[in-house]
Protein backbone atom coordinates (compact mmCIF):
# COMPACT_ATOMS: atom_id res chain seq x y z
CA UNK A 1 -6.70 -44.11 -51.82
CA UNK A 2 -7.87 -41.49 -48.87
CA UNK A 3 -9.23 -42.90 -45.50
CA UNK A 4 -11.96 -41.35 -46.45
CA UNK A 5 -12.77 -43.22 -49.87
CA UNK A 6 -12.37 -46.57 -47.47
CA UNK A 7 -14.68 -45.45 -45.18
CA UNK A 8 -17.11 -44.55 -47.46
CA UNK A 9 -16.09 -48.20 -49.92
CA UNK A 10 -16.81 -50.19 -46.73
CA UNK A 11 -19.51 -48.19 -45.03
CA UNK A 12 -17.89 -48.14 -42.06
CA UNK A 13 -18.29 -45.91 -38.61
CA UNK A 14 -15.40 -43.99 -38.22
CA UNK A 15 -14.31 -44.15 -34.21
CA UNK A 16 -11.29 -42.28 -33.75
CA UNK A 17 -8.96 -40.30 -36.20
CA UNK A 18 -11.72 -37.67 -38.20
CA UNK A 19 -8.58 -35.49 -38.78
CA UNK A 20 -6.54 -37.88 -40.67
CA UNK A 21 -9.58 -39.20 -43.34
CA UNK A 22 -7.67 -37.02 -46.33
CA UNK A 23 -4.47 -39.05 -45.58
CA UNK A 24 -3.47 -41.72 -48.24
CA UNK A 25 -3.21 -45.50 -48.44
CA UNK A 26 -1.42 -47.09 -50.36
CA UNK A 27 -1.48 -51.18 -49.58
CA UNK A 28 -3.31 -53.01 -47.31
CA UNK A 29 -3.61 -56.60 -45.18
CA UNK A 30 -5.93 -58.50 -43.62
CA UNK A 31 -5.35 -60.54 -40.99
CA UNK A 32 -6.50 -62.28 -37.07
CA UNK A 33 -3.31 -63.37 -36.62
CA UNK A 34 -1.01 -60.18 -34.84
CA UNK A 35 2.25 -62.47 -35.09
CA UNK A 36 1.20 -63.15 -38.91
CA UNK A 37 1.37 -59.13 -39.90
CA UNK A 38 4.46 -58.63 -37.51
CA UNK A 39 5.97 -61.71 -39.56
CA UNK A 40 4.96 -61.47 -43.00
CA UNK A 41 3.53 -57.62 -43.75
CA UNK A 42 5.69 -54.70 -45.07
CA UNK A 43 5.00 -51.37 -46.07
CA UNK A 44 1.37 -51.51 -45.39
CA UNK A 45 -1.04 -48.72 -44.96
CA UNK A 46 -4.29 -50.11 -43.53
CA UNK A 47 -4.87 -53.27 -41.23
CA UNK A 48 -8.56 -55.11 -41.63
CA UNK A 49 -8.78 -57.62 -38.62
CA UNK A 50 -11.91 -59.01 -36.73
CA UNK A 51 -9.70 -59.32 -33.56
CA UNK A 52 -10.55 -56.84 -31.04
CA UNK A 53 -7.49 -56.16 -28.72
CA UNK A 54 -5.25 -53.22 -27.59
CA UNK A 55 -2.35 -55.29 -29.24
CA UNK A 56 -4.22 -54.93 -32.77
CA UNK A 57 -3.25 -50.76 -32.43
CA UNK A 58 0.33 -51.98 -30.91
CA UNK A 59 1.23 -53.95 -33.73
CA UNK A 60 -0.68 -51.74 -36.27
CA UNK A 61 1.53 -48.96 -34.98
CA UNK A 62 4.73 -50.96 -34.70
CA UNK A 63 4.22 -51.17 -38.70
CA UNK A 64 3.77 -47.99 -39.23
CA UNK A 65 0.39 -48.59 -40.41
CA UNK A 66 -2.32 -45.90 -40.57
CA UNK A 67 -5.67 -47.26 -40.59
CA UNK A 68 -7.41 -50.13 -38.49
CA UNK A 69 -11.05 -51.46 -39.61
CA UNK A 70 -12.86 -53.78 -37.62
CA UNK A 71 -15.05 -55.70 -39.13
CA UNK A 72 -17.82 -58.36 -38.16
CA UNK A 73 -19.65 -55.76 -36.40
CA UNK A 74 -16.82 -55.89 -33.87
CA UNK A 75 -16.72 -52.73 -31.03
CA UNK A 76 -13.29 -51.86 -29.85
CA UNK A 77 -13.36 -50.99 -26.39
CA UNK A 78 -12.31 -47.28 -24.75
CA UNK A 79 -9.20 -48.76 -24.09
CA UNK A 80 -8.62 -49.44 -27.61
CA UNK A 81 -9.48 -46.05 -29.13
CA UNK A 82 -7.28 -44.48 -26.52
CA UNK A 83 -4.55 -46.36 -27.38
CA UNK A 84 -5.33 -45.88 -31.55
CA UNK A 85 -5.66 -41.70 -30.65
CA UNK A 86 -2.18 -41.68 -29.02
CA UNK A 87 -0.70 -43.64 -31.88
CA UNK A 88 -2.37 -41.45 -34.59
CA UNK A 89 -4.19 -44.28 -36.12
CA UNK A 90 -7.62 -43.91 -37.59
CA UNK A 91 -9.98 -46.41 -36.68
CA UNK A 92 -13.50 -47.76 -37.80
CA UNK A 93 -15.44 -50.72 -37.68
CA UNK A 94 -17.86 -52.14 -40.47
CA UNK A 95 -20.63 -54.66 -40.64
CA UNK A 96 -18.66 -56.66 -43.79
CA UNK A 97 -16.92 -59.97 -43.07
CA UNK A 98 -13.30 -59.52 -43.57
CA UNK A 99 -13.70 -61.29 -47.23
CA UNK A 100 -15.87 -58.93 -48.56
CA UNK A 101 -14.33 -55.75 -46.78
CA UNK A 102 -10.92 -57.34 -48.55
CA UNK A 103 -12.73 -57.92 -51.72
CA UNK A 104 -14.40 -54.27 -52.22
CA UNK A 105 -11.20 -52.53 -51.39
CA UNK A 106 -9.45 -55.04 -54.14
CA UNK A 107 -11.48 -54.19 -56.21
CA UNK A 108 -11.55 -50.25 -56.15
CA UNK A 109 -7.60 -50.44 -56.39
CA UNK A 110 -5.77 -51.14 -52.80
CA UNK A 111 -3.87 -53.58 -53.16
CA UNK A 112 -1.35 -55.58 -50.75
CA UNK A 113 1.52 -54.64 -51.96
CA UNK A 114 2.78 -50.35 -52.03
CA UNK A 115 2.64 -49.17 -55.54
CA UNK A 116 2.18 -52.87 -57.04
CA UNK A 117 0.16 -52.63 -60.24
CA UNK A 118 -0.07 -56.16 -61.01
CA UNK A 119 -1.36 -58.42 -58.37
């Protein structure tokens, strides 16, 4: 799935990263928890988190992931974008709770795992 189709799935804002919307995903996770993806997440292409912290982008980064959404109307501070432009990581935020955001993007074929048809 493109950025792009995400954005346009969760009707999201897109922040920082316009130049990387035709790049693919392939997996994704959702999670508050920074220790949780560091721990548990592999392989994964976007990060959907309501925490709003320059250590969201460090970790998303660390696992080479290439998308962060925001969601609960959360606004990443200057700092944050910054930090998400440096790394190459598009970023957007969207009105959805992190259920439904999850939910759509389930449903229109992202799933958690890279390339896993049957979850």
């Amino acid at each position: 799935m493109k950025i792009r189709e995400i954005q346009d799935i969760l009707g999201a804002e897109l922040l920082c990263g316009e130049e990387y919307l035709d790049n693919d995903v392939f997996s994704a996770c959702c999670s508050d928890m920074m220790s949780d993806v560091l721990a548990y997440v592999k392989d994964q292409g976007l990060l959907i988190t309501g925490l709003v912290n320059p250590q969201v982008i460090r970790t998303a980064n660390m696992m080479d992931m290439v998308c962060v959404v925001f969601v609960r109307s959360k606004v990443p501070s200057d700092e944050i974008i910054e930090l998400a432009k440096e790394s190459g990581i598009t970023v957007m935020r969207s009105n959805l709770r992190a259920f439904e955001a999850s939910g759509l993007l389930y449903c229109a074929g992202l799933s958690k795992d890279h390339g896993d048809k049957n979850v």
